[in-house]
C-alpha atoms as a PDB file:
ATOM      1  CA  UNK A   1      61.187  -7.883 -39.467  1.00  0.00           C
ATOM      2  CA  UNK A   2      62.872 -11.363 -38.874  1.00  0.00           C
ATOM      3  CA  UNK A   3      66.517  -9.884 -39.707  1.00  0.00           C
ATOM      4  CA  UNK A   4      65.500  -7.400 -37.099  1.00  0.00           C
ATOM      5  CA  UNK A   5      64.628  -9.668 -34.244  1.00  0.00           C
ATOM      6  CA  UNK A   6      67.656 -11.937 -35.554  1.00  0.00           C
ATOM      7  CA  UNK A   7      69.833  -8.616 -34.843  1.00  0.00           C
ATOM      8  CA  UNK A   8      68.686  -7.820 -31.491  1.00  0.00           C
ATOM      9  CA  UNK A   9      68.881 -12.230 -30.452  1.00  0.00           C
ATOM     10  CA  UNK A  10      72.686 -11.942 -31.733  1.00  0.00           C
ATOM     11  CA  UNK A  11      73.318  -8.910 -29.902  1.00  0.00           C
ATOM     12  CA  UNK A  12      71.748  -9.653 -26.657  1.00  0.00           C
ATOM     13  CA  UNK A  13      73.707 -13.226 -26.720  1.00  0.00           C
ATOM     14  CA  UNK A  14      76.937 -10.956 -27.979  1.00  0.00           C
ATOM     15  CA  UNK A  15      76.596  -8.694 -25.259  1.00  0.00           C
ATOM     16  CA  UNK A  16      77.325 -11.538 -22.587  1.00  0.00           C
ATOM     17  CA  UNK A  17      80.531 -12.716 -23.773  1.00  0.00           C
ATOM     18  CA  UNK A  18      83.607 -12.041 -22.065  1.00  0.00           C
ATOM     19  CA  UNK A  19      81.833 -10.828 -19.056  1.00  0.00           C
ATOM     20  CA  UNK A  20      82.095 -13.757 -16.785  1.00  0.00           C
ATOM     21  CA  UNK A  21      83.610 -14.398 -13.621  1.00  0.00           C
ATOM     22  CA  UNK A  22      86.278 -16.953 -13.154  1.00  0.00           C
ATOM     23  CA  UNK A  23      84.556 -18.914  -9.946  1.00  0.00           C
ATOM     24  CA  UNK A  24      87.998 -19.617  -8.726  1.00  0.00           C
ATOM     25  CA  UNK A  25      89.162 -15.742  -8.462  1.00  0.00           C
ATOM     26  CA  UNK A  26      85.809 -14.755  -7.220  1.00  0.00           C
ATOM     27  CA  UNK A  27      86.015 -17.194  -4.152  1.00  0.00           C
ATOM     28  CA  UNK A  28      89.937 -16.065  -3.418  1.00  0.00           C
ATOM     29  CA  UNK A  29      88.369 -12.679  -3.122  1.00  0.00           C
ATOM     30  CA  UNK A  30      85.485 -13.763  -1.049  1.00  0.00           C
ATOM     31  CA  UNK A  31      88.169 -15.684   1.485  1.00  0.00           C
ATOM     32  CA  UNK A  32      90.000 -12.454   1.900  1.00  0.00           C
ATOM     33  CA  UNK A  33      86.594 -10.848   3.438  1.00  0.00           C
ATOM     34  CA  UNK A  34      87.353 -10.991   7.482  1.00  0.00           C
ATOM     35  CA  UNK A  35      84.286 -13.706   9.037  1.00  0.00           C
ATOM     36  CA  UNK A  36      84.191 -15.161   5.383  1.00  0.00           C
ATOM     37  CA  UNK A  37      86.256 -18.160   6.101  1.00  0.00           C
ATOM     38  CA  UNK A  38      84.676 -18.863   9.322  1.00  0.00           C
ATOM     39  CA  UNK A  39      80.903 -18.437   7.703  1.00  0.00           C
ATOM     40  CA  UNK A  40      81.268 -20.552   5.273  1.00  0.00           C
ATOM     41  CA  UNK A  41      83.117 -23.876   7.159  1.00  0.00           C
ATOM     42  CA  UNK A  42      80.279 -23.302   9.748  1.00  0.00           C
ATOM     43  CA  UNK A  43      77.022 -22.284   8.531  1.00  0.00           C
ATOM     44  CA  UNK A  44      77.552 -24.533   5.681  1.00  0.00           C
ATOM     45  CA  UNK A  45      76.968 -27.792   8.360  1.00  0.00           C
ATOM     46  CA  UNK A  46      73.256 -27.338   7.791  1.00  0.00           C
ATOM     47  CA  UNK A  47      72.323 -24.763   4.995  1.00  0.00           C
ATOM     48  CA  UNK A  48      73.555 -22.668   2.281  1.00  0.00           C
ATOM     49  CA  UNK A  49      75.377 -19.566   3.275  1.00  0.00           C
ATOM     50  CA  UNK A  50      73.049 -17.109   3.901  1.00  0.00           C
ATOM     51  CA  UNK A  51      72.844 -13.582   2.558  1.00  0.00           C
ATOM     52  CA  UNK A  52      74.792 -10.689   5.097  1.00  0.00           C
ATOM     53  CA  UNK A  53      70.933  -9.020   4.926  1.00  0.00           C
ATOM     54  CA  UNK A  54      68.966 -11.937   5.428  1.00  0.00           C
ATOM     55  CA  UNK A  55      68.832  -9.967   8.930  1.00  0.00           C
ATOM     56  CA  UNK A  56      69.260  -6.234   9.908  1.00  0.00           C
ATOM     57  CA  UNK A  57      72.330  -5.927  11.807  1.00  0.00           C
ATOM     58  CA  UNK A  58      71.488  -5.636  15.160  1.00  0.00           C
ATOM     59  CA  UNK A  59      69.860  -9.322  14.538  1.00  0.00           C
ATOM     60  CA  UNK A  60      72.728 -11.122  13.267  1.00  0.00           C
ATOM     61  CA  UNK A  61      74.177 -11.866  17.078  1.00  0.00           C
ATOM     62  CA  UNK A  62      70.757 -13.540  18.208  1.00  0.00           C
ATOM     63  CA  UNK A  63      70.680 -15.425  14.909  1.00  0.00           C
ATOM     64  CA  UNK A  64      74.120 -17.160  15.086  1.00  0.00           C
ATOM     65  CA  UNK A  65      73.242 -17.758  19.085  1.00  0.00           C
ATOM     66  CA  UNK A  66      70.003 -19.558  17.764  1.00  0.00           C
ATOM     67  CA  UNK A  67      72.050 -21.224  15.035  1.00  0.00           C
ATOM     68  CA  UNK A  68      74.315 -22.655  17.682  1.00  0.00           C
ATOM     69  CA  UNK A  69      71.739 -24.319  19.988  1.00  0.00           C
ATOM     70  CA  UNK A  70      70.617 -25.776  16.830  1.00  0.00           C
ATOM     71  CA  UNK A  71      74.005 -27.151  16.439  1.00  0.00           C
ATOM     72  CA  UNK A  72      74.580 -28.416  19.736  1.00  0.00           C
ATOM     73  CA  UNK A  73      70.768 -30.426  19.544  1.00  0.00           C
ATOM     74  CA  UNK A  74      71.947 -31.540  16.160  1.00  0.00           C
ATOM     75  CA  UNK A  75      75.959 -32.621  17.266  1.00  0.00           C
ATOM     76  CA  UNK A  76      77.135 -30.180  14.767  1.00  0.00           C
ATOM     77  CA  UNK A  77      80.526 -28.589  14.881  1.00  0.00           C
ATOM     78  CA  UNK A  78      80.151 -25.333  17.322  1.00  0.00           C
ATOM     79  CA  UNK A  79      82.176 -22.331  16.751  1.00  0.00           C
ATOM     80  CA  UNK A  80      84.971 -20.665  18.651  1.00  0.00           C
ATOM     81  CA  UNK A  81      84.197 -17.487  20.624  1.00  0.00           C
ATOM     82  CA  UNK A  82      86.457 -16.380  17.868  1.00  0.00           C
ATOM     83  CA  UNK A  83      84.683 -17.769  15.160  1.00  0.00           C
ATOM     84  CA  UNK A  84      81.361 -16.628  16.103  1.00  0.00           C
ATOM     85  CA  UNK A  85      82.797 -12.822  16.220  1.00  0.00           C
ATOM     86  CA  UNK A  86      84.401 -13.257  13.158  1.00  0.00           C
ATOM     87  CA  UNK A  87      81.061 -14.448  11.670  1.00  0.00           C
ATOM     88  CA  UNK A  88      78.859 -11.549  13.217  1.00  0.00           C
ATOM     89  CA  UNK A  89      80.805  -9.134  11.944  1.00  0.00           C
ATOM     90  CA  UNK A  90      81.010 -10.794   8.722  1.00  0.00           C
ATOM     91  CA  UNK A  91      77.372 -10.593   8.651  1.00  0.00           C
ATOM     92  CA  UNK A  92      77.094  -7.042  10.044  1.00  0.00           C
ATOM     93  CA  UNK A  93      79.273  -5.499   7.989  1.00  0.00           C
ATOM     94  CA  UNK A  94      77.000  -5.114   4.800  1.00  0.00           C
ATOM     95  CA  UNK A  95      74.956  -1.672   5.503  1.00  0.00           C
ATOM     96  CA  UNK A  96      71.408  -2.363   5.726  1.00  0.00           C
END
């Protein structure tokens, strides 16, 4: 029974090798993602990134208005028109 459970440890621990991520291609591939950029260097003032559906959709535009006022009241760094396109769509563009 122990040589069993031994087994099944060393294969669950086996089974996770060689599967991870370098963190440094997986964020080149996130920067290629259109709104990415922009998301990150702004929403990033103030809180973690958030998820693209943390919000339906149709939200996301009345979200990053709200986020804005906060950043004016707080003397944050406001985004471009630009920017804040890029960034809905960013956010928009996971189906939910």
């Amino acid at each position: 029974m122990k040589a069993t459970i031994a087994l099944i440890f060393l294969a669950v621990i086996a089974s996770g090798c060689d599967k991870s991520a370098d963190p440094r291609e997986e964020q080149k591939k996130l920067m290629q993602i259109p709104g990415y950029r922009e998301a990150k260097l702004i929403c990033t003032q103030c809180h973690r990134l958030p998820f693209q559906d943390q919000h339906v959709s149709a939200a996301w535009p009345g979200v990053i208005a709200r986020m804005e006022n906060h950043m004016r009241a707080n003397k944050r760094r406001v985004p471009t028109k630009e920017e804040s396109e890029a960034i809905i769509k960013y956010f928009q563009s996971n189906p939910n």
